[in-house]
PDB file of N, CA and C in Angstrom:
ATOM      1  N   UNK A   1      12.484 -45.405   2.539  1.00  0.00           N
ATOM      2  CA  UNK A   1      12.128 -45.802   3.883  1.00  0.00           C
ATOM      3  C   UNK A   1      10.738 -46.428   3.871  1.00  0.00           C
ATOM      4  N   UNK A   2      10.322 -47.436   3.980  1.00  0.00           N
ATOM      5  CA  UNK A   2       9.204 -47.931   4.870  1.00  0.00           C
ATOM      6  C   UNK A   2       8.391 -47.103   5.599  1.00  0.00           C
ATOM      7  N   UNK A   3       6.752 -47.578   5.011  1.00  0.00           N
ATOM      8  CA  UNK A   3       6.235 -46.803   5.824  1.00  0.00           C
ATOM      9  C   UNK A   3       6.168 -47.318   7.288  1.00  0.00           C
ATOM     10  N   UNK A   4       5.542 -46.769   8.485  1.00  0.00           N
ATOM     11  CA  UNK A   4       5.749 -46.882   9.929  1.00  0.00           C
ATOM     12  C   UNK A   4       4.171 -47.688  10.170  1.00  0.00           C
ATOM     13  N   UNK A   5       3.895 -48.890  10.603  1.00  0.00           N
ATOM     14  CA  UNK A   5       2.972 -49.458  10.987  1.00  0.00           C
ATOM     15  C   UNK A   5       2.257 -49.254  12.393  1.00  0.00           C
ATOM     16  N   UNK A   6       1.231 -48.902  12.272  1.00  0.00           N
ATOM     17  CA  UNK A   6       0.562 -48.241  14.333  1.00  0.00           C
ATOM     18  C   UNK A   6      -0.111 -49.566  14.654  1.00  0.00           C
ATOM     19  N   UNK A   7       0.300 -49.992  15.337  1.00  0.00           N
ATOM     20  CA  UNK A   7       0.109 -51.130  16.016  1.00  0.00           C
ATOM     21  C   UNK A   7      -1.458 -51.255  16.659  1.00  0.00           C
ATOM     22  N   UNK A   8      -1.861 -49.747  16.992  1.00  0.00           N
ATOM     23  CA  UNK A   8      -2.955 -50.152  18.346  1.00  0.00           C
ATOM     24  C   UNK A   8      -4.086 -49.284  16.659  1.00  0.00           C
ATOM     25  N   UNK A   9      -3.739 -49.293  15.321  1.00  0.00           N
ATOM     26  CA  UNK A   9      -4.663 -49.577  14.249  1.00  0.00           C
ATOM     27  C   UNK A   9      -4.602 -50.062  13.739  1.00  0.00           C
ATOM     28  N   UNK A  10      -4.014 -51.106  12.898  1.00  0.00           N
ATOM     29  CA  UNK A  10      -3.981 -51.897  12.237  1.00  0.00           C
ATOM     30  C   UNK A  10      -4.505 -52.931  12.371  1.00  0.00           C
ATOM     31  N   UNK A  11      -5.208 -53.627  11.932  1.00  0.00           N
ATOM     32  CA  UNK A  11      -6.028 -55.064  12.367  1.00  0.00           C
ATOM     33  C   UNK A  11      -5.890 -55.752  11.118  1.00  0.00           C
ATOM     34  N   UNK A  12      -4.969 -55.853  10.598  1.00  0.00           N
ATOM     35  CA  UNK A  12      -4.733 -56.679   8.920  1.00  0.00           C
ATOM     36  C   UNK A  12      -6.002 -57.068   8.194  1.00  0.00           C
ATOM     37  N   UNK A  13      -6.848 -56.155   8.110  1.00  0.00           N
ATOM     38  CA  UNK A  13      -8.076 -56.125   7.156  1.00  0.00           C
ATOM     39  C   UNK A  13      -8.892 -56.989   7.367  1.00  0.00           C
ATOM     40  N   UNK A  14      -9.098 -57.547   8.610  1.00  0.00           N
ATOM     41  CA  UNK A  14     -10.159 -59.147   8.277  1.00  0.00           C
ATOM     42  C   UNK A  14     -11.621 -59.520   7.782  1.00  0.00           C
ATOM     43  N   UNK A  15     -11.691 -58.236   7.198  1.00  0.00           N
ATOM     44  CA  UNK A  15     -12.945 -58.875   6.421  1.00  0.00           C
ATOM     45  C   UNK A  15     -12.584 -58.708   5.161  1.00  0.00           C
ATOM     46  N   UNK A  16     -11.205 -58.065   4.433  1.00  0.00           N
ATOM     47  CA  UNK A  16     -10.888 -58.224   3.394  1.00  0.00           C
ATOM     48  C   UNK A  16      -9.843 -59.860   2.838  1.00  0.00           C
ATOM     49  N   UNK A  17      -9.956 -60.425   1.629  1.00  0.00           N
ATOM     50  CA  UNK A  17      -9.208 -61.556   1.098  1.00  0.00           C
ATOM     51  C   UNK A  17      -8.243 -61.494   1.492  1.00  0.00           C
ATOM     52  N   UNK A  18      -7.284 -59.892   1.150  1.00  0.00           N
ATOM     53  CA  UNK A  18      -5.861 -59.558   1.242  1.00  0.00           C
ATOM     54  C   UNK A  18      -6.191 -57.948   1.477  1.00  0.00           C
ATOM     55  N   UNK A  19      -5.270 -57.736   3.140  1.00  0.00           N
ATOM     56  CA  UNK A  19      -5.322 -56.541   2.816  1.00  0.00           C
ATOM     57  C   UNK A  19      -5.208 -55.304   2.227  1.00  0.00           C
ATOM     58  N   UNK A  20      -5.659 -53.999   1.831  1.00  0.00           N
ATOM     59  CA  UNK A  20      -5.524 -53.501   1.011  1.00  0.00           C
ATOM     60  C   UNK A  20      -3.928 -52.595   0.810  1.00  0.00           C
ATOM     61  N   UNK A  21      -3.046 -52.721   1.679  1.00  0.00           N
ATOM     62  CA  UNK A  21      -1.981 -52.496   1.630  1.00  0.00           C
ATOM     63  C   UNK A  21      -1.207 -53.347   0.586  1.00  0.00           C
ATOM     64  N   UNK A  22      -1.375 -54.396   0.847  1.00  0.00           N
ATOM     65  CA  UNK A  22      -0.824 -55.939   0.367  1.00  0.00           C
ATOM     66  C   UNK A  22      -1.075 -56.034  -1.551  1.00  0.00           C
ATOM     67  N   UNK A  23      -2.183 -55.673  -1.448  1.00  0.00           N
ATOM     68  CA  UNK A  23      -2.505 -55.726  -2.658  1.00  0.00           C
ATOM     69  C   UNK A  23      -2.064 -54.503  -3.749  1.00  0.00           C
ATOM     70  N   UNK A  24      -1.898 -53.440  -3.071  1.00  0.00           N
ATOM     71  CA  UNK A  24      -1.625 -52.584  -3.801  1.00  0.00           C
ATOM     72  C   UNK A  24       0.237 -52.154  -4.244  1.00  0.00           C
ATOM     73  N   UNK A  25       0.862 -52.473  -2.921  1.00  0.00           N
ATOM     74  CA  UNK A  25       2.119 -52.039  -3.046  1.00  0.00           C
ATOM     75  C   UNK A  25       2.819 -53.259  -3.986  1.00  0.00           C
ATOM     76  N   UNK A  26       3.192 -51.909  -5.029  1.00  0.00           N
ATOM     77  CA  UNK A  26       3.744 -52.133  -6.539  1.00  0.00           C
ATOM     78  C   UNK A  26       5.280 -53.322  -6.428  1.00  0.00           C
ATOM     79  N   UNK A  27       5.933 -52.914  -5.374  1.00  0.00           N
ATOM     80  CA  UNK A  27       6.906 -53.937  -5.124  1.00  0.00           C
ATOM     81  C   UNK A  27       7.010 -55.152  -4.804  1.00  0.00           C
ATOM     82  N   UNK A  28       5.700 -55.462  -4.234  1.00  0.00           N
ATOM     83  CA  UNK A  28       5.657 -56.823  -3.670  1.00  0.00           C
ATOM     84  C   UNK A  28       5.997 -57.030  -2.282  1.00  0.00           C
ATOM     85  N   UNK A  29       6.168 -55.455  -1.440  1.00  0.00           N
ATOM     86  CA  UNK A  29       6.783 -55.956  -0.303  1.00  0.00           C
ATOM     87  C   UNK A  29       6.282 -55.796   0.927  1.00  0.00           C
ATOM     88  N   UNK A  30       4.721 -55.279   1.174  1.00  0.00           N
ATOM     89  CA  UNK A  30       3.857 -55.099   1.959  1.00  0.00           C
ATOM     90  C   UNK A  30       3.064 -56.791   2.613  1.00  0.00           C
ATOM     91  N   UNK A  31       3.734 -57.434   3.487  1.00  0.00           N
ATOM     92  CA  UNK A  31       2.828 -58.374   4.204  1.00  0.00           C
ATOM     93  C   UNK A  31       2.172 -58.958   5.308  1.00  0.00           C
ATOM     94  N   UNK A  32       1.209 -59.472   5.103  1.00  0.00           N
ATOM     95  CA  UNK A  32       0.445 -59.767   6.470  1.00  0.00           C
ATOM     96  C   UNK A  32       1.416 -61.034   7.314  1.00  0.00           C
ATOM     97  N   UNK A  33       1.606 -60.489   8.783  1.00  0.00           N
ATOM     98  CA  UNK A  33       2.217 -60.930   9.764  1.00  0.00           C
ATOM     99  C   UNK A  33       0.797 -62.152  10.337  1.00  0.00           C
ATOM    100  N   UNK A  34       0.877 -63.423   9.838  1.00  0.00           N
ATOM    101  CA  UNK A  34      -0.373 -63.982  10.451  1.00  0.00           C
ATOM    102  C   UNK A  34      -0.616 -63.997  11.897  1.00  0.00           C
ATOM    103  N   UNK A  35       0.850 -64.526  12.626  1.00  0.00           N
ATOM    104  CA  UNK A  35       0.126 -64.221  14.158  1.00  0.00           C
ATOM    105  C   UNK A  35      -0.056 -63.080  14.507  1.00  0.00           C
ATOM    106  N   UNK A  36       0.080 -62.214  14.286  1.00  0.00           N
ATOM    107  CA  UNK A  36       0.211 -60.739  14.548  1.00  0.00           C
ATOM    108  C   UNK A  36      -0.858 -60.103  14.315  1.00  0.00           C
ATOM    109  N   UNK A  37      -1.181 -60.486  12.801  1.00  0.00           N
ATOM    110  CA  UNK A  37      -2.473 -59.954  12.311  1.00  0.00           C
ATOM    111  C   UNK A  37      -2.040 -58.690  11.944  1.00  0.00           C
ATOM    112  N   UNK A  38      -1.186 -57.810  11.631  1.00  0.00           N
ATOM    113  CA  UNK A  38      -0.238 -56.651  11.458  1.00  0.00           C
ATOM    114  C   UNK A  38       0.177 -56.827   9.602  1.00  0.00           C
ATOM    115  N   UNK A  39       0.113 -55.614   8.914  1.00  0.00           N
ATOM    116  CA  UNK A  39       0.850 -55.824   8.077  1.00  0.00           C
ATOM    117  C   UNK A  39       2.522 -55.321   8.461  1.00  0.00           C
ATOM    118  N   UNK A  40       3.420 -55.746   7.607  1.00  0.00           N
ATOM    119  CA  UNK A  40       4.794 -54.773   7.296  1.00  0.00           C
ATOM    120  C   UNK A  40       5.320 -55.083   6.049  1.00  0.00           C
ATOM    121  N   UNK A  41       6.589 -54.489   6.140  1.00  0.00           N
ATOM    122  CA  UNK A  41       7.491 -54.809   5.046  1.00  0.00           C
ATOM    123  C   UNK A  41       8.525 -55.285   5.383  1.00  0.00           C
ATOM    124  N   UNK A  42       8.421 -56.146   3.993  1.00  0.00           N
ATOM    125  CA  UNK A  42       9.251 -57.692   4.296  1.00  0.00           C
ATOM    126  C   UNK A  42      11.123 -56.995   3.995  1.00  0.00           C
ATOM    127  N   UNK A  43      11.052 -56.135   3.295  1.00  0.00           N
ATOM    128  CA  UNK A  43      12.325 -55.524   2.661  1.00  0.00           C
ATOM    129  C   UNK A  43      12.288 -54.731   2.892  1.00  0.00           C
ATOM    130  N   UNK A  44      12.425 -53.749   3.945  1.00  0.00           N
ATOM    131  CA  UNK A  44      12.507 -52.243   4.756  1.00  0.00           C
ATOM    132  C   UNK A  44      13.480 -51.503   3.117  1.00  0.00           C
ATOM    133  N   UNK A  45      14.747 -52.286   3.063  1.00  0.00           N
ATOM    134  CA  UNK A  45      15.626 -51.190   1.928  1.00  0.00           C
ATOM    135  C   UNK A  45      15.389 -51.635   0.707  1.00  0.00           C
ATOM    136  N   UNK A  46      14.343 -51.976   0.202  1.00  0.00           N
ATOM    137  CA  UNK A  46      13.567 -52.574  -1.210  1.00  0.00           C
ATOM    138  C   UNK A  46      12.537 -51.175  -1.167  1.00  0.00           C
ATOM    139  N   UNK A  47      11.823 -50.605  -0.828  1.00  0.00           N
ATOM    140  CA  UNK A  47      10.950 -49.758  -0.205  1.00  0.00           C
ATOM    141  C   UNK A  47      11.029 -48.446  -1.307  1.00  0.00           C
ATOM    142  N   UNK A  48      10.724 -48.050  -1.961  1.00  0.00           N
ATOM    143  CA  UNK A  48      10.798 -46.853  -2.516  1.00  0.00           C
ATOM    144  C   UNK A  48      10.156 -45.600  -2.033  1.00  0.00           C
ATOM    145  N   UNK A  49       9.424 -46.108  -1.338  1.00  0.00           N
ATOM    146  CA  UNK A  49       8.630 -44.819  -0.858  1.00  0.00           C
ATOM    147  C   UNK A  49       7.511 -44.120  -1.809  1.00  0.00           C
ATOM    148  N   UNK A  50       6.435 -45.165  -2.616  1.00  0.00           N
ATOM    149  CA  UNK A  50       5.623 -44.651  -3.518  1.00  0.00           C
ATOM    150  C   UNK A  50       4.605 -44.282  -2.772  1.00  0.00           C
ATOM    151  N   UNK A  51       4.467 -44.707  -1.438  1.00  0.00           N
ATOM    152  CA  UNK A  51       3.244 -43.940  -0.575  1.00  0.00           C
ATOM    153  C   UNK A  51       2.293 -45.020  -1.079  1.00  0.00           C
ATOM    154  N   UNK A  52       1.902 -46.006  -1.753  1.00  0.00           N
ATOM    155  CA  UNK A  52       0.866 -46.516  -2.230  1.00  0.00           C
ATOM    156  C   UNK A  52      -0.179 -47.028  -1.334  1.00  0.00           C
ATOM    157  N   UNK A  53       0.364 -47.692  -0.678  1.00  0.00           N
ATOM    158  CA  UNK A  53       0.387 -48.793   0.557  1.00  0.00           C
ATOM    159  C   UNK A  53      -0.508 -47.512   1.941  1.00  0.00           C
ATOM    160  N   UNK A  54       0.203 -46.467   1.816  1.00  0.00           N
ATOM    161  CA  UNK A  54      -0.234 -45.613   2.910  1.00  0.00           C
ATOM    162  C   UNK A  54      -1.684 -44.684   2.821  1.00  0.00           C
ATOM    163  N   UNK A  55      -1.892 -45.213   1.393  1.00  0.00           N
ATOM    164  CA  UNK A  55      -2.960 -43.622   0.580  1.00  0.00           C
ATOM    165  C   UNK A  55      -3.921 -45.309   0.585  1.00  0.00           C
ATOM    166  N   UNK A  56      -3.328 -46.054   0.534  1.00  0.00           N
ATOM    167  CA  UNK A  56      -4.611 -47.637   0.352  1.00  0.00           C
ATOM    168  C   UNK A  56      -5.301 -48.080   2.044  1.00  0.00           C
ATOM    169  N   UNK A  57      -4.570 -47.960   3.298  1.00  0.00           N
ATOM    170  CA  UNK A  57      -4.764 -48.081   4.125  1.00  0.00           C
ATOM    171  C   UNK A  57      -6.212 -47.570   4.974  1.00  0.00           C
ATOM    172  N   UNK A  58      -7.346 -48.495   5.228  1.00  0.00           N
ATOM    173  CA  UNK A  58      -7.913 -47.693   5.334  1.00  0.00           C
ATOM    174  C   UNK A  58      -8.123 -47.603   6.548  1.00  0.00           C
ATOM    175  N   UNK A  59      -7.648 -47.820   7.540  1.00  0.00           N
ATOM    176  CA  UNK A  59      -7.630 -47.669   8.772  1.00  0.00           C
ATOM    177  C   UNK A  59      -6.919 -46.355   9.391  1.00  0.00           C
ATOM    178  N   UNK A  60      -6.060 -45.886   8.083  1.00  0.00           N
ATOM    179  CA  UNK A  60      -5.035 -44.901   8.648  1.00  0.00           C
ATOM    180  C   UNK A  60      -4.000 -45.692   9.273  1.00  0.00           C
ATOM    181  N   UNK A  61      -3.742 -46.645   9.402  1.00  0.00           N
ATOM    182  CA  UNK A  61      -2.381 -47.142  10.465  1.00  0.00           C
ATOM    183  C   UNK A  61      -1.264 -47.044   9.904  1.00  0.00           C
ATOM    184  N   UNK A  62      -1.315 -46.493   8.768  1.00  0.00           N
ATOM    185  CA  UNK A  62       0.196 -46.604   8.149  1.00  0.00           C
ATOM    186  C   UNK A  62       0.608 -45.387   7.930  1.00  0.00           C
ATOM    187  N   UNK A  63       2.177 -44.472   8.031  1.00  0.00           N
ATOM    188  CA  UNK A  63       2.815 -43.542   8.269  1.00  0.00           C
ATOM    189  C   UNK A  63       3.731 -43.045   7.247  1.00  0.00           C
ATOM    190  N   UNK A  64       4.002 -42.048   6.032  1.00  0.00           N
ATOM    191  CA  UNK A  64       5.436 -42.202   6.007  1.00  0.00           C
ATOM    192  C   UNK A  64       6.682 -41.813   6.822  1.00  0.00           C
ATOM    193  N   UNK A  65       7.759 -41.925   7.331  1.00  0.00           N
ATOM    194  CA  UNK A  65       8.691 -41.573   7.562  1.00  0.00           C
ATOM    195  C   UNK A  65       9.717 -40.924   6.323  1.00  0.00           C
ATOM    196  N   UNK A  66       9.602 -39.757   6.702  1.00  0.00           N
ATOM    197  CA  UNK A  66      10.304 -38.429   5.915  1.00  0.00           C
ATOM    198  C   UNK A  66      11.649 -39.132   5.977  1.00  0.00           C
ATOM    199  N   UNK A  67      12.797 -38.946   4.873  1.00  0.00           N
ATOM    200  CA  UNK A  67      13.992 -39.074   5.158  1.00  0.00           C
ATOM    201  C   UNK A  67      14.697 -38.128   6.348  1.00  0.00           C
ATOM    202  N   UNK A  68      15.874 -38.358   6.788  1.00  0.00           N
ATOM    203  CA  UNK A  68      16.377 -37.646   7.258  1.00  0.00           C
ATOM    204  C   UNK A  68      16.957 -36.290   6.591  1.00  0.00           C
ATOM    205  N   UNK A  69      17.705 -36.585   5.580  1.00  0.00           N
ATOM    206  CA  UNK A  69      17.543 -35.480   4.342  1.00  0.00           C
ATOM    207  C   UNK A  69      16.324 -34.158   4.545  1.00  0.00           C
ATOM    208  N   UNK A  70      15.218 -34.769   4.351  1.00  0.00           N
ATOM    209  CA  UNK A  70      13.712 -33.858   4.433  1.00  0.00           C
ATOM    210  C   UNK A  70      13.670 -33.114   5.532  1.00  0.00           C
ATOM    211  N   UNK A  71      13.601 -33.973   6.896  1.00  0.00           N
ATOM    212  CA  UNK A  71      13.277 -33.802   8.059  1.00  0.00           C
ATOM    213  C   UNK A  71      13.706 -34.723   9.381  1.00  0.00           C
ATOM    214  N   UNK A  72      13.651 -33.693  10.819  1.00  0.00           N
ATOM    215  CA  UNK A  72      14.090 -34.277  11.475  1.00  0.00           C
ATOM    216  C   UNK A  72      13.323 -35.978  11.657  1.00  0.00           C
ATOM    217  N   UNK A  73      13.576 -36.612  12.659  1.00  0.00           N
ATOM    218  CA  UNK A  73      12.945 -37.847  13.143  1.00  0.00           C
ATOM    219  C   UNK A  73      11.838 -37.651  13.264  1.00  0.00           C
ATOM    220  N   UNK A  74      10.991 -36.522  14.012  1.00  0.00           N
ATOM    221  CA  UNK A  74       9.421 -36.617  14.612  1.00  0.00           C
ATOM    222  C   UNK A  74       8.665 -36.183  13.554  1.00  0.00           C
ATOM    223  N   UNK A  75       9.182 -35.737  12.591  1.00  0.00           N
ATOM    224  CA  UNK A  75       8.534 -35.186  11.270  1.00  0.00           C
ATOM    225  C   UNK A  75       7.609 -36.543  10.600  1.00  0.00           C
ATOM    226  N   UNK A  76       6.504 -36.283  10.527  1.00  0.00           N
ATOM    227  CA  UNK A  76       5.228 -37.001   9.846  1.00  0.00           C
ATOM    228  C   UNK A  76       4.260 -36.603   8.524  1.00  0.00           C
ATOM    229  N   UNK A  77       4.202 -37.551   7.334  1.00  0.00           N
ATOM    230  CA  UNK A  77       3.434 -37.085   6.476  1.00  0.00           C
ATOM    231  C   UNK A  77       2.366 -38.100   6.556  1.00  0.00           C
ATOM    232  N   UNK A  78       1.075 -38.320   6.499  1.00  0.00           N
ATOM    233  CA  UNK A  78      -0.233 -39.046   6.915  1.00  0.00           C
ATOM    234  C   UNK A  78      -1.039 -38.192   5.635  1.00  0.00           C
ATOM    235  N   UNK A  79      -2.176 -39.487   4.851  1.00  0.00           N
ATOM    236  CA  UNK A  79      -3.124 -38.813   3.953  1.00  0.00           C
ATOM    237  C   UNK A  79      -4.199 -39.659   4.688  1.00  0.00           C
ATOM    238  N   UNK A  80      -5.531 -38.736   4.006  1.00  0.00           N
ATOM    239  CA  UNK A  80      -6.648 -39.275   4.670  1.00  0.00           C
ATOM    240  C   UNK A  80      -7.545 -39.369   3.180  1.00  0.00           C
ATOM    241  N   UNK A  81      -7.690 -40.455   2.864  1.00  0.00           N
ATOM    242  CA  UNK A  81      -8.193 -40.552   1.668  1.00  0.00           C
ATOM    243  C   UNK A  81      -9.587 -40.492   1.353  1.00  0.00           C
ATOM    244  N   UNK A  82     -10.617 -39.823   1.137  1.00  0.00           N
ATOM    245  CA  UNK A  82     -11.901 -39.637   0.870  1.00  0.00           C
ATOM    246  C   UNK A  82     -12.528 -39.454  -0.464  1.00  0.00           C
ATOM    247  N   UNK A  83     -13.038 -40.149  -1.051  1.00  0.00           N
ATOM    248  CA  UNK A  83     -13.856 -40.221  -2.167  1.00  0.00           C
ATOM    249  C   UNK A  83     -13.357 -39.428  -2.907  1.00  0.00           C
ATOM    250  N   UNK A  84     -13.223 -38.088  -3.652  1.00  0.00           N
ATOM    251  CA  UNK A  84     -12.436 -38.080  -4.607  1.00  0.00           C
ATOM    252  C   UNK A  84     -11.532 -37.027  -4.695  1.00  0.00           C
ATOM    253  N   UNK A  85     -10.887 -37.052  -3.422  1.00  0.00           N
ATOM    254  CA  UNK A  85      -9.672 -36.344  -2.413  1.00  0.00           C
ATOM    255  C   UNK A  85      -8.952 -37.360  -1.496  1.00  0.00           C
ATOM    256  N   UNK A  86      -7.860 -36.284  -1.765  1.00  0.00           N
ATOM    257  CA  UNK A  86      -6.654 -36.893  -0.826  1.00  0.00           C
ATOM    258  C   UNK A  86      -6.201 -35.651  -0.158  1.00  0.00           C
ATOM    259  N   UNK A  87      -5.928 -35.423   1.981  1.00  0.00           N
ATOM    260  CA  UNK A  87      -5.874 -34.549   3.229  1.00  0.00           C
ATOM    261  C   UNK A  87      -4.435 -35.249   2.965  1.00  0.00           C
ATOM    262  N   UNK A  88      -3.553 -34.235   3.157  1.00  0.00           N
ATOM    263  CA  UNK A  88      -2.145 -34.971   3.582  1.00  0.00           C
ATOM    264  C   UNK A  88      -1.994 -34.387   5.113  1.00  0.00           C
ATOM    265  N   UNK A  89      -1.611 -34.393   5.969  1.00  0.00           N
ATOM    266  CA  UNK A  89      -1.323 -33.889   6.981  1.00  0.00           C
ATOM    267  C   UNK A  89       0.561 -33.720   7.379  1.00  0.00           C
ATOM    268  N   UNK A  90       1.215 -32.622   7.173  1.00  0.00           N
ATOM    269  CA  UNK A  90       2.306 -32.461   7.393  1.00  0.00           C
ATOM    270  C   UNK A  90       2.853 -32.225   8.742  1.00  0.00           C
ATOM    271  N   UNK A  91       3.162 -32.880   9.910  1.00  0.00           N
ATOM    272  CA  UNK A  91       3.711 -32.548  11.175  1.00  0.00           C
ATOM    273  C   UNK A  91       5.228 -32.410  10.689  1.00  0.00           C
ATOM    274  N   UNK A  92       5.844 -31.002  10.996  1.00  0.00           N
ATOM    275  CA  UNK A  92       7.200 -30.726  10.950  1.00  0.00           C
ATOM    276  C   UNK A  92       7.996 -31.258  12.229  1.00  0.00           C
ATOM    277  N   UNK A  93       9.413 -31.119  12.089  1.00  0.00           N
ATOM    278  CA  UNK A  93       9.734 -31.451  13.387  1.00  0.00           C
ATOM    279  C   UNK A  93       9.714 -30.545  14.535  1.00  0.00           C
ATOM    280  N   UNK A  94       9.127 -29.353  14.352  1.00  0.00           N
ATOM    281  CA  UNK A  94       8.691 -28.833  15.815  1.00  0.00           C
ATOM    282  C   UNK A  94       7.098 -29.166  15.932  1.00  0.00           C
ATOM    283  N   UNK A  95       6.679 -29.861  15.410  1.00  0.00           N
ATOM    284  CA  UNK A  95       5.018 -29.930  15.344  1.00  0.00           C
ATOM    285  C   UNK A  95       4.198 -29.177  15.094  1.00  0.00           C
ATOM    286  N   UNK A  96       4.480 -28.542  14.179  1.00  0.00           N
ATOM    287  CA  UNK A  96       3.959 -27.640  13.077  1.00  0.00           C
ATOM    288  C   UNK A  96       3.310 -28.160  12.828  1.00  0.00           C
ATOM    289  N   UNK A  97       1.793 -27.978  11.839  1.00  0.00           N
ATOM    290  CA  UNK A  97       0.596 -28.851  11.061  1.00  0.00           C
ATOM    291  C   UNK A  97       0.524 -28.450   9.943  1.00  0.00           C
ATOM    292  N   UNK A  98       0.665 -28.598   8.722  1.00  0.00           N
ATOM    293  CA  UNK A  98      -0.110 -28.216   7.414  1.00  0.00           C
ATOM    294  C   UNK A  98      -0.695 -29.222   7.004  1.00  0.00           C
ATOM    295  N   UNK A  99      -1.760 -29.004   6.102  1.00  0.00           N
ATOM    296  CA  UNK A  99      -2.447 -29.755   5.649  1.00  0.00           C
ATOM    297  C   UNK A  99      -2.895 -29.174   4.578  1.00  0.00           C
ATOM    298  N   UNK A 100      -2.721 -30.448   3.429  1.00  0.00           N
ATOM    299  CA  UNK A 100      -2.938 -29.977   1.600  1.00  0.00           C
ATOM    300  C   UNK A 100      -4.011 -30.994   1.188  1.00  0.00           C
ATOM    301  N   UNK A 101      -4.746 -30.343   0.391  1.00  0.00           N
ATOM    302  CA  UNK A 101      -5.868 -31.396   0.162  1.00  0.00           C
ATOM    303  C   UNK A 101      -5.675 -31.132  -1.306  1.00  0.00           C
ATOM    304  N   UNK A 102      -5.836 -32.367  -1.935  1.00  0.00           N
ATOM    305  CA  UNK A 102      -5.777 -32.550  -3.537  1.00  0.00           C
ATOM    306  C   UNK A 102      -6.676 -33.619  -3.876  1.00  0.00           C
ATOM    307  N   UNK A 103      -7.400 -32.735  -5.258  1.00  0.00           N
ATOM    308  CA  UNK A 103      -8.152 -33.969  -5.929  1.00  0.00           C
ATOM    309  C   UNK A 103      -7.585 -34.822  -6.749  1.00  0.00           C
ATOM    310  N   UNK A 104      -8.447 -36.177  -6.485  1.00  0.00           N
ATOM    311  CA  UNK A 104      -8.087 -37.196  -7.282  1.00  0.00           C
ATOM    312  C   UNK A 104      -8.726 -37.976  -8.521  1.00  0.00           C
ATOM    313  N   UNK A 105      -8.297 -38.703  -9.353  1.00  0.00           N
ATOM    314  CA  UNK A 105      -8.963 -38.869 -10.253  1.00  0.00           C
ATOM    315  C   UNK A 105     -10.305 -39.852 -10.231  1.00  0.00           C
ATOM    316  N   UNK A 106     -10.471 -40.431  -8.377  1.00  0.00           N
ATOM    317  CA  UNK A 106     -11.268 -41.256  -8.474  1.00  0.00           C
ATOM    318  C   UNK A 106     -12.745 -40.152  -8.658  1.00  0.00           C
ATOM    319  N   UNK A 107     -13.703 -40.943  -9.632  1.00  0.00           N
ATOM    320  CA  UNK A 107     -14.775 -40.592  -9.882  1.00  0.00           C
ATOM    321  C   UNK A 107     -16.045 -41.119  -9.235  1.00  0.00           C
ATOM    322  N   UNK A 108     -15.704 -42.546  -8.387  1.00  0.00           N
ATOM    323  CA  UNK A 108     -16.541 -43.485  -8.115  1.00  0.00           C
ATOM    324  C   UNK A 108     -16.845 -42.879  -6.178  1.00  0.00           C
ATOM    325  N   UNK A 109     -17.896 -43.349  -6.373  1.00  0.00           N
ATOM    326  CA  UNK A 109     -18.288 -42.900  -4.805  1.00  0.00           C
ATOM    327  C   UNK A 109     -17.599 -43.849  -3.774  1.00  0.00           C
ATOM    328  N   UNK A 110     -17.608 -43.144  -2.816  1.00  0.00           N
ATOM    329  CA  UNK A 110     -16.494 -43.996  -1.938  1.00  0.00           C
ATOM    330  C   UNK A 110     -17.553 -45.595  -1.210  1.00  0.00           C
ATOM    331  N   UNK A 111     -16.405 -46.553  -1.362  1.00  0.00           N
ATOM    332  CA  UNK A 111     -16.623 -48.014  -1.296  1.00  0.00           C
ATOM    333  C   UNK A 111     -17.313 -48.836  -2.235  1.00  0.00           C
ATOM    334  N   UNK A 112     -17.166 -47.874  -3.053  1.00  0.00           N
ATOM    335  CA  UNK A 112     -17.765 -48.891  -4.719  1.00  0.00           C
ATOM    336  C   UNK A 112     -16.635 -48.946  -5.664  1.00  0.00           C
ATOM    337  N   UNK A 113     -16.335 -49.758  -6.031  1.00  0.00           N
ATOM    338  CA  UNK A 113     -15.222 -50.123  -7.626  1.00  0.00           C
ATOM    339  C   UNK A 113     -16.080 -50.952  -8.481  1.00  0.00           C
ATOM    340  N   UNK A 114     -15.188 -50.578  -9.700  1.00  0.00           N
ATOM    341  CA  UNK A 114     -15.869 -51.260 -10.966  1.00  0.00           C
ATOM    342  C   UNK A 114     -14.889 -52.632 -11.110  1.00  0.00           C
ATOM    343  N   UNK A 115     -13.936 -52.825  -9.949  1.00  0.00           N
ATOM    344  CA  UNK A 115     -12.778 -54.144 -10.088  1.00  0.00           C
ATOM    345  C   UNK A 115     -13.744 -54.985 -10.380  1.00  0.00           C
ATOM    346  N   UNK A 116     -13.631 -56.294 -10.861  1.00  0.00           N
ATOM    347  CA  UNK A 116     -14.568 -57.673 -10.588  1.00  0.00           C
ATOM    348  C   UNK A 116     -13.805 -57.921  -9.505  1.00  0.00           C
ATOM    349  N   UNK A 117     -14.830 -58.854  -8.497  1.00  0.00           N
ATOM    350  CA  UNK A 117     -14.236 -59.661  -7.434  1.00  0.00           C
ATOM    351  C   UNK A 117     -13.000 -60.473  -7.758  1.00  0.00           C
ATOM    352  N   UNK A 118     -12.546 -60.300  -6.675  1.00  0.00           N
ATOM    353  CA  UNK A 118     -10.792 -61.411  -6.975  1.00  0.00           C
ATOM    354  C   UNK A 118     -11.410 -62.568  -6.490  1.00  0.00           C
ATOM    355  N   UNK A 119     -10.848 -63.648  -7.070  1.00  0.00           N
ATOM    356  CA  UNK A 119     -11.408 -64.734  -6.669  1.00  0.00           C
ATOM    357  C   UNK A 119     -10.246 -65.953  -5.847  1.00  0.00           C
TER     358      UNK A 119
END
């Protein structure tokens, strides 16, 4: 499933080249809507569900949608990515909250990379 795009956050990165959704999701299928200014996905059932796209977002506007399998419809998984952690936030479908925090391997302080500029 595709992750779920929030409309009233998303602002398709404009001070970035390409947003950071775009750039990261491994499939190729995360893109910027130009009039819209919105990212999505171009192939909703291409979609694997690697979360990449959602843990890259830095606005937070992006969602996964749990299968139905997992969970009902209102069921929500959301990460909040911080320097060298990742907050998942679990809403069940009665609106339950958990929340798991795991470290990550980034070492670098948050908004610095060792990438070279894309050109």
């Amino acid at each position: 499933m595709p992750p779920l795009v929030d409309p009233t956050r998303c602002d398709g990165c404009p001070q970035e080249a390409e947003p950071p959704c775009v750039l990261v999701c491994p499939g190729d299928l995360m893109v910027l809507d130009a009039e819209r200014k919105q990212a999505y996905c171009r192939e909703e059932a291409d979609c694997w569900d690697c979360m990449t796209c959602v843990k890259a977002c830095p606005r937070q506007a992006l969602r996964t949608r749990l299968s139905y399998q997992l969970a009902d419809v209102s069921a929500d998984l959301m990460p909040e990515v911080t320097g060298d952690h990742i907050t998942w936030t679990l809403v069940d479908c009665r609106g339950r909250v958990e929340r798991f925090t795991v470290r990550t391997l980034n070492t670098e302080p948050e908004g610095h990379s060792n990438s070279p500029p894309r050109e």
